[in-house]
C-alpha atoms as a PDB file:
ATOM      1  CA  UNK A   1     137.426 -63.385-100.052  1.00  0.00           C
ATOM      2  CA  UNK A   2     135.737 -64.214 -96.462  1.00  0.00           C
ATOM      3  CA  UNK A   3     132.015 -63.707 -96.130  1.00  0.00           C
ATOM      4  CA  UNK A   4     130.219 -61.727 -93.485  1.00  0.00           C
ATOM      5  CA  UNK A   5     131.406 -63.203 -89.741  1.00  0.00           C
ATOM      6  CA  UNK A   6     127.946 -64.648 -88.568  1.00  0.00           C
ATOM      7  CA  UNK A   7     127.731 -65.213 -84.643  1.00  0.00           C
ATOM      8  CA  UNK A   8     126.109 -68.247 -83.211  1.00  0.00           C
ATOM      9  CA  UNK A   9     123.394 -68.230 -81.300  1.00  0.00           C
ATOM     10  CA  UNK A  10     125.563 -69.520 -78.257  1.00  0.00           C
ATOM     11  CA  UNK A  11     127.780 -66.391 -78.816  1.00  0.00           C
ATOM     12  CA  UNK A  12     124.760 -63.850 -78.951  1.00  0.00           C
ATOM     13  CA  UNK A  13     123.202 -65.577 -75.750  1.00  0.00           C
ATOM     14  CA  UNK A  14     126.478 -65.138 -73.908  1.00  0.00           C
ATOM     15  CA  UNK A  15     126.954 -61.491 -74.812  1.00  0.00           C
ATOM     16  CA  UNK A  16     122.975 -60.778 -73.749  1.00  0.00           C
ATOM     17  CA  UNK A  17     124.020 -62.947 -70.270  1.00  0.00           C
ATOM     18  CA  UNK A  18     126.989 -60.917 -69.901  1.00  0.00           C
ATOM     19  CA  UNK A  19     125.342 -57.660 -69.920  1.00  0.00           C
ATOM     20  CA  UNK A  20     122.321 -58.700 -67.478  1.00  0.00           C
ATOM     21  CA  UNK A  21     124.957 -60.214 -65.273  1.00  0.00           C
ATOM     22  CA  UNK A  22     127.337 -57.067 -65.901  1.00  0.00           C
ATOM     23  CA  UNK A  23     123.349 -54.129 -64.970  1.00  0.00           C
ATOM     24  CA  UNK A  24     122.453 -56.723 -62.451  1.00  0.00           C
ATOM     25  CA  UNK A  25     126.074 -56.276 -59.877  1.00  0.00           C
ATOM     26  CA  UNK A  26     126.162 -52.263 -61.345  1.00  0.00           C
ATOM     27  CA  UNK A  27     122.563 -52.156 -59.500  1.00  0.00           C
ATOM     28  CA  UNK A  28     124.465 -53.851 -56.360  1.00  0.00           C
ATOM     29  CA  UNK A  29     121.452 -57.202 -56.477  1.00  0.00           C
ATOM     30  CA  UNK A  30     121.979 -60.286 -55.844  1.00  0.00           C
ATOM     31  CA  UNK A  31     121.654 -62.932 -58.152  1.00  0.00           C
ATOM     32  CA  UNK A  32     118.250 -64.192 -55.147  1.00  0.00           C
ATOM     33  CA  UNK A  33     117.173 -60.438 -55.461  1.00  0.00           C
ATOM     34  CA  UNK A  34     116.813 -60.691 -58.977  1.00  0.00           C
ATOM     35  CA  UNK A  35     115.716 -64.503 -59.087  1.00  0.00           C
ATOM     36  CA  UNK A  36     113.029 -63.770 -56.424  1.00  0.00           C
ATOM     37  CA  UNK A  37     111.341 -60.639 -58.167  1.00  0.00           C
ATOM     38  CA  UNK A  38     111.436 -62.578 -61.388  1.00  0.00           C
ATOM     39  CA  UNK A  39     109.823 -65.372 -59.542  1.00  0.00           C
ATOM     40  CA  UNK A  40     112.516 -67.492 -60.556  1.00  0.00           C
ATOM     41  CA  UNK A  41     114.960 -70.209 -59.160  1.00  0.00           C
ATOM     42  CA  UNK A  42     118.303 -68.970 -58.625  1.00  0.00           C
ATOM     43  CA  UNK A  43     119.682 -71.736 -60.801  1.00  0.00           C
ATOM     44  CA  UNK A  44     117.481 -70.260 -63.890  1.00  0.00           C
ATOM     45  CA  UNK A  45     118.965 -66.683 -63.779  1.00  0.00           C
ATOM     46  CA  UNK A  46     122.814 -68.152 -63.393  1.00  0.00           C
ATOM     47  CA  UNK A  47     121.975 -70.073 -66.393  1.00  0.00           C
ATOM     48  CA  UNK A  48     120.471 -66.854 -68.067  1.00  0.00           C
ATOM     49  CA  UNK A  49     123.766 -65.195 -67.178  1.00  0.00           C
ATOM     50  CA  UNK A  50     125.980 -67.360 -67.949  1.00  0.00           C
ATOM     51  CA  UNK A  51     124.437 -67.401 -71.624  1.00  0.00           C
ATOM     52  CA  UNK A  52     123.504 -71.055 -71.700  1.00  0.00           C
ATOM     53  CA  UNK A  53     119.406 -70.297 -71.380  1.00  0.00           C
ATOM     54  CA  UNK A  54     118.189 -67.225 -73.237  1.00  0.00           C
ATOM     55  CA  UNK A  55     115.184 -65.703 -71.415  1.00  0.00           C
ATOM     56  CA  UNK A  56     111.270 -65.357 -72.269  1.00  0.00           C
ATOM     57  CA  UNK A  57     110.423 -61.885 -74.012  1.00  0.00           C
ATOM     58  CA  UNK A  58     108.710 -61.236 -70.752  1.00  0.00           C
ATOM     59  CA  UNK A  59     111.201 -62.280 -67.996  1.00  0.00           C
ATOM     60  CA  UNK A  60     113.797 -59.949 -70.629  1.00  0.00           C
ATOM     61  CA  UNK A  61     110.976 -57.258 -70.100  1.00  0.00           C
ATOM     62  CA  UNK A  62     110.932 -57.253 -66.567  1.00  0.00           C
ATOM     63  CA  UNK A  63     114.980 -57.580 -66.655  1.00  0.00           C
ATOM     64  CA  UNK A  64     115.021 -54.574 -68.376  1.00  0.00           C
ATOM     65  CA  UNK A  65     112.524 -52.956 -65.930  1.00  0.00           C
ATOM     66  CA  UNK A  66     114.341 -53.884 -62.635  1.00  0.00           C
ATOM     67  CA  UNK A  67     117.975 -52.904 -64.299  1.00  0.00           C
ATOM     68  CA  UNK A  68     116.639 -50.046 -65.916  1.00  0.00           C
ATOM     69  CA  UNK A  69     117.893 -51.540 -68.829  1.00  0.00           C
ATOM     70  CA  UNK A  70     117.252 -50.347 -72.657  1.00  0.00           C
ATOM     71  CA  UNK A  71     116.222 -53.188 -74.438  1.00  0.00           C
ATOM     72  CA  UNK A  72     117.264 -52.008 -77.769  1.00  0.00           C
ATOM     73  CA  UNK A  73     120.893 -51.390 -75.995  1.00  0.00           C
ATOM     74  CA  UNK A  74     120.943 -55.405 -75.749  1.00  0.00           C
ATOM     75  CA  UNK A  75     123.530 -57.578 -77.955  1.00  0.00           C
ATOM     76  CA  UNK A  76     121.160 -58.860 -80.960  1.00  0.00           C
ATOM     77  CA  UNK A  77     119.340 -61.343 -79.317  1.00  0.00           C
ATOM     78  CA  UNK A  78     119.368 -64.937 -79.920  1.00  0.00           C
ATOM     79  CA  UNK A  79     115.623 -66.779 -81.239  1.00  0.00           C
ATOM     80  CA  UNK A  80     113.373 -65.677 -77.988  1.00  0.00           C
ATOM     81  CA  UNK A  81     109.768 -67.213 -77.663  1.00  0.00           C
ATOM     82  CA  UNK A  82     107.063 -65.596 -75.651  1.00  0.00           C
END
């Protein structure tokens, strides 16, 4: 008999990149729009995106506020640190 499927951090990163990539083109920004309100370099938020850095609880806060995003609509989130 298998056990419970786990998913990896990696995986729950990419799914929570996915979706903020996926709010941030249905709000028609750019990836600079976003990066500059953030106060972040472009290069950050592709990473964020592409799921390969997960986010600070606040820079996910103000994600959420710009993309009018639900936060407890997010893919369970990998570890995040304040």
């Amino acid at each position: 008999m298998l056990g419970p499927m786990t998913t990896s951090r990696r995986e729950r990163a990419e799914a929570l990149g996915s979706t903020l990539k996926a709010a941030r083109q249905h709000a028609g920004l750019s990836m600079e729009e976003v990066a500059e309100y953030l106060e972040l370099p472009v290069e950050v938020l592709a990473r964020v995106e592409r799921g390969v850095m997960v986010p600070t609880i606040p820079t996910l806060t103000r994600l959420c506020v710009l993309l009018k995003l639900d936060p407890d609509a997010l893919p369970d989130l990998p570890e995040l640190s304040d």
